[in-house]
Protein backbone atom coordinates (compact mmCIF):
# COMPACT_ATOMS: atom_id res chain seq x y z
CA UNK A 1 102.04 73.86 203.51
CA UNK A 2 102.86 71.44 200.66
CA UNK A 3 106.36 70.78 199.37
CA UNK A 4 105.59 72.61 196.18
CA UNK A 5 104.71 75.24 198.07
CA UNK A 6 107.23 75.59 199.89
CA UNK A 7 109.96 75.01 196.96
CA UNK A 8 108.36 78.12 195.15
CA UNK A 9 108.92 79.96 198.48
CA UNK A 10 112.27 79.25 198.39
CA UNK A 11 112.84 80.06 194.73
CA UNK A 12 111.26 83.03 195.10
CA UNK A 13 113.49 84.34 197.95
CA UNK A 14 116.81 83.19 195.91
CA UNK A 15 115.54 84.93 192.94
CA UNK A 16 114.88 88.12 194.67
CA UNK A 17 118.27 88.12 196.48
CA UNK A 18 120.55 86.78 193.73
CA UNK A 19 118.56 90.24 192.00
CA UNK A 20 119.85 92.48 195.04
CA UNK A 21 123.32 91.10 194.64
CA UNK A 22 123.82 91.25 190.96
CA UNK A 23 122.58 94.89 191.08
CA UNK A 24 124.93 96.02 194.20
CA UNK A 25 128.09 93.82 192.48
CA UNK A 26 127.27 94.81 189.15
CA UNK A 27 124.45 96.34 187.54
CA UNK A 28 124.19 98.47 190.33
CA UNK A 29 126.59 100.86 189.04
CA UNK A 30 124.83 104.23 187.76
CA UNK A 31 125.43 105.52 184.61
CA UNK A 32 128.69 107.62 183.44
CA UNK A 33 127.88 111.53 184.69
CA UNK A 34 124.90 109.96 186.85
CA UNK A 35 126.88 109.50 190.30
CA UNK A 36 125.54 110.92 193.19
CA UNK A 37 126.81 113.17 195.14
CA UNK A 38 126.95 114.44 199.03
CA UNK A 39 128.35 117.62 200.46
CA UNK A 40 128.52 117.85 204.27
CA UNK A 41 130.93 119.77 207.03
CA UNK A 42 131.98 118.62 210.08
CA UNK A 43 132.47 121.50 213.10
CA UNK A 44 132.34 122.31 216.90
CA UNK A 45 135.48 120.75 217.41
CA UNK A 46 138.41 121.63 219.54
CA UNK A 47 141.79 122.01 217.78
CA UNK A 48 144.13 119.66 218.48
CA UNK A 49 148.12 120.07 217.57
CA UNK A 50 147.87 117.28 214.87
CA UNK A 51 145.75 119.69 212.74
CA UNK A 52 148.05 122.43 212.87
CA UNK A 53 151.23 123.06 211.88
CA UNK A 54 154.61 124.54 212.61
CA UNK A 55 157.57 125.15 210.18
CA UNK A 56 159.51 125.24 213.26
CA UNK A 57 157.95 122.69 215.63
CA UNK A 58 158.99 123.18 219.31
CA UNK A 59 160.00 120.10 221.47
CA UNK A 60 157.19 121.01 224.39
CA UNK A 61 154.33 120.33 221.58
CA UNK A 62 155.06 117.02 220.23
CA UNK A 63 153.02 115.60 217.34
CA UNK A 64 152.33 119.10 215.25
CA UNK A 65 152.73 118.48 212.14
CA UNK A 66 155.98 120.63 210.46
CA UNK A 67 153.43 120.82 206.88
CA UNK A 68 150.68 122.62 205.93
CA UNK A 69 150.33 119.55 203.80
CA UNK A 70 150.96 117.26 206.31
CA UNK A 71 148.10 118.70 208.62
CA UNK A 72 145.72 118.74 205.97
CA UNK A 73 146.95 114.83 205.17
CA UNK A 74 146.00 113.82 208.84
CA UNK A 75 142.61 115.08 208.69
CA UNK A 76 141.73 114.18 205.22
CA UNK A 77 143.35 110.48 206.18
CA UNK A 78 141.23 110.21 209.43
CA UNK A 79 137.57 111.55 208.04
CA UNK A 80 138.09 109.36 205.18
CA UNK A 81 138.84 106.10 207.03
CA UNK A 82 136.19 106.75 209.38
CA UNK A 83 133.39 107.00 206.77
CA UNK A 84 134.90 104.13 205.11
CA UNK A 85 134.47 102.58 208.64
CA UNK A 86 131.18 103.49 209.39
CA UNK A 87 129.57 102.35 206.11
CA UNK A 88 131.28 98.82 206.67
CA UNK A 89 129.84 98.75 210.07
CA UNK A 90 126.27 99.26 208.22
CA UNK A 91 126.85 96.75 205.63
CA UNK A 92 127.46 94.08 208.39
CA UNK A 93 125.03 95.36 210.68
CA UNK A 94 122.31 94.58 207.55
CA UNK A 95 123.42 91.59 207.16
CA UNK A 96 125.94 91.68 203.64
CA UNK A 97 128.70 89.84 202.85
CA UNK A 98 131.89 91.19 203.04
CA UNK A 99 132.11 90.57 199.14
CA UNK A 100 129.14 92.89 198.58
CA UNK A 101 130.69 95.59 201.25
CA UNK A 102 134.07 95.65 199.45
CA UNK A 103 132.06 96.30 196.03
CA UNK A 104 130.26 99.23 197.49
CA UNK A 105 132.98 101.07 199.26
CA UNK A 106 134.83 100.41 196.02
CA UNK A 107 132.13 102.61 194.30
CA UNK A 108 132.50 105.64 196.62
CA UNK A 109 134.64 108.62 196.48
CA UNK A 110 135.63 110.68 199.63
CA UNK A 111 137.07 114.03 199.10
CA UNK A 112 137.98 116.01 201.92
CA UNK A 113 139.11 119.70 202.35
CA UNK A 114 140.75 121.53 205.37
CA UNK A 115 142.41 124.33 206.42
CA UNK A 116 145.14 124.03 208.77
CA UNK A 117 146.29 126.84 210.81
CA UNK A 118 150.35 127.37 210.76
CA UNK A 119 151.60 128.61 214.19
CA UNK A 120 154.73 130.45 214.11
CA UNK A 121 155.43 130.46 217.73
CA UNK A 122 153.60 128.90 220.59
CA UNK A 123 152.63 129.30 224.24
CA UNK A 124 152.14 125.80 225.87
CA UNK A 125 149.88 125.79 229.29
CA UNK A 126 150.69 129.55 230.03
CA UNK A 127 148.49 131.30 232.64
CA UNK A 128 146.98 134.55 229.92
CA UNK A 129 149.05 137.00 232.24
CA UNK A 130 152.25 135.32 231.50
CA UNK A 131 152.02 134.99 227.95
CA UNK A 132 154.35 137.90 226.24
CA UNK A 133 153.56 139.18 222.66
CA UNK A 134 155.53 138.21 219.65
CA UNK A 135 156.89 140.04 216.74
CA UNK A 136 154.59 140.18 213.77
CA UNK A 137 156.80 137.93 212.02
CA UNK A 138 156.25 135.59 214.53
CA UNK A 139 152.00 135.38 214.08
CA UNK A 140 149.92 133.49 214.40
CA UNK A 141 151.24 133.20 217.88
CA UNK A 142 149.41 129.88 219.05
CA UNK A 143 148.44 129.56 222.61
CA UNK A 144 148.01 125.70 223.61
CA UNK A 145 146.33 124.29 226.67
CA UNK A 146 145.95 120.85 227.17
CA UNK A 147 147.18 119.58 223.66
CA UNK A 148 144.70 121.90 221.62
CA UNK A 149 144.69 125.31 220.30
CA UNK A 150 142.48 127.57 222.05
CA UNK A 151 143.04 131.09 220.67
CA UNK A 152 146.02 133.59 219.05
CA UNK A 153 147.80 136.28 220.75
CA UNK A 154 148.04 139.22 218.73
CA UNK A 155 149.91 141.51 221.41
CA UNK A 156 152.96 143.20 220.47
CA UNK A 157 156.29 142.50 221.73
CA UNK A 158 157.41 143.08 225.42
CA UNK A 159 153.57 143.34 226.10
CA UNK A 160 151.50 140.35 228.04
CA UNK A 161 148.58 138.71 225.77
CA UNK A 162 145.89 139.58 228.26
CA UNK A 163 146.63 143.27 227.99
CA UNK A 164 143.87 145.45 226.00
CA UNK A 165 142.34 141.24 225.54
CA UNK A 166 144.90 140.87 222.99
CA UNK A 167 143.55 137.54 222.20
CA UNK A 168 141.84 135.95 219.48
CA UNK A 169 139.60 133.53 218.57
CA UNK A 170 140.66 131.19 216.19
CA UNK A 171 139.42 131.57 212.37
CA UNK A 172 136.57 129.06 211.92
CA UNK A 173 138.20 128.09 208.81
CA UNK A 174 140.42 125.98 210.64
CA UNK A 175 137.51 124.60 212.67
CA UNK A 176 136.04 123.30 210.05
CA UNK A 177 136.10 120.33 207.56
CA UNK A 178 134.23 119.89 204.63
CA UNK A 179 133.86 117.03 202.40
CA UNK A 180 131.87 115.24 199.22
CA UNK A 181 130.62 111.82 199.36
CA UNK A 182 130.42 110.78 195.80
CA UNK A 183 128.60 107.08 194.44
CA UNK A 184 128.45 105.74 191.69
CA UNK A 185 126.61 102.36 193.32
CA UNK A 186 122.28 102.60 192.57
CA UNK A 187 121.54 101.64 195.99
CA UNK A 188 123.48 104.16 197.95
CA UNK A 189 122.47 107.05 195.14
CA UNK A 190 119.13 106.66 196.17
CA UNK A 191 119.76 107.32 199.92
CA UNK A 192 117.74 110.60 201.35
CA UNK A 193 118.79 113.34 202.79
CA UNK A 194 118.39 111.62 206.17
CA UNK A 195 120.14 108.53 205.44
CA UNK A 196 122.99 110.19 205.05
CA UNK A 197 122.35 112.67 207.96
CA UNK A 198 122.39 109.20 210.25
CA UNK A 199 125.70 107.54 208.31
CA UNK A 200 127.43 111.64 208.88
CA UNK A 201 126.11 110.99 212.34
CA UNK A 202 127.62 108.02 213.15
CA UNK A 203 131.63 108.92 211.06
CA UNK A 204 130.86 112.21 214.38
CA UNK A 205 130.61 109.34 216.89
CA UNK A 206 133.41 107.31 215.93
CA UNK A 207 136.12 110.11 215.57
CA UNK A 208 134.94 111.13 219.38
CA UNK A 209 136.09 107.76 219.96
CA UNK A 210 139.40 107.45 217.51
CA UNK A 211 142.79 108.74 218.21
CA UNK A 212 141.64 113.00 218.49
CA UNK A 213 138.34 111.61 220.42
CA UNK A 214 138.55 114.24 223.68
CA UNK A 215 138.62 117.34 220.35
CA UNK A 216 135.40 115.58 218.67
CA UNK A 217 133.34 115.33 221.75
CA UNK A 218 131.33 118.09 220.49
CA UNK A 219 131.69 117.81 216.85
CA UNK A 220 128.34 117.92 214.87
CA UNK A 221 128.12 116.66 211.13
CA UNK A 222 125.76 118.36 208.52
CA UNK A 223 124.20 117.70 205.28
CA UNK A 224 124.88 120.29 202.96
């Protein structure tokens, strides 16, 4: 191959990646009211204490939140740093600058929604037949095993939980997190349904291996 040749080459490949930069930093940006947007849900997890929440937290369950707002703020904070995560991992695994990776996670929105369960009174590693009922003021009356929320009693007072299976399953709207992925960069607006599936994917395997990761083991992400 001649040096002309290979010059042209060579021009050729800048040209065509100083065009994949300059649309990713800049002219990469969709038009106003043309963002893209992703739904998904995350579920199959177990509940762990940090999710819910107590207004009057007992000593033996360190680490529930005392908020409704402050349980939603955990899992809203973790989701959203994990996607944020996962997408960087992806930029460097393809081979971007960190400049480039910065400009696209700039141009995405995560919004995430959850809702956490308040329990009024608790039952921490309790064998069923020891657990007693609770007033009705006192509901949901959260029974805890192994730092997560497994079901509710709703027995009466002065009556054990496992009488007349006076237990619960918890509401699968606390077992359950939905968010929206919204883009306003071209390249990441184009993505298909299965691209996304696979980045969803991955933000699933990194929270079973975050801070919660035992209650994600068996967490499954889906494209809504």
């Amino acid at each position: 191959m001649d040096t002309f040749t290979k010059q042209m080459r060579i021009l050729t490949h800048l040209v065509s990646l100083l065009a994949t930069c300059s649309a990713v930093l800049g002219c990469g940006v969709m038009p106003q009211g043309q963002e893209r947007s992703q739904s998904f849900t995350v579920s199959g997890f177990t509940l762990p204490v940090a999710m819910v929440y107590s207004t009057t937290p007992k000593p033996q369950v360190p680490g529930i939140a005392t908020s409704r707002d402050a349980a939603n703020s955990v899992v809203s904070r973790l989701v959203m740093q994990t996607v944020f995560d996962v997408l960087e991992q992806q930029g460097r695994s393809a081979g971007l600058p960190d400049a480039i990776i910065s400009t696209i996670l700039n141009q995405l929105t995560v919004r995430i929604t959850y809702d956490a369960l308040e329990c009024r009174s608790v039952s921490v590693d309790q064998q069923l037949d020891r657990i007693m009922g609770v007033d009705m003021a006192m509901r949901p009356h959260c029974i805890i095993v192994r730092g997560a929320v497994t079901s509710l009693c709703t027995q009466e007072m002065a009556r054990r939980c496992d009488m007349n299976m006076k237990i619960e399953s918890i509401p699968t709207r606390h077992t359950s997190i939905s968010g929206t992925l919204t883009t306003t960069n071209v390249i990441m607006a184009n993505w298909s349904r299965g691209m996304w599936q696979n980045a969803l994917n991955r933000v699933v395997r990194m929270l079973a291996s975050g801070p919660l990761k035992m209650h994600f083991f068996t967490a499954v992400a889906t494209v809504n």
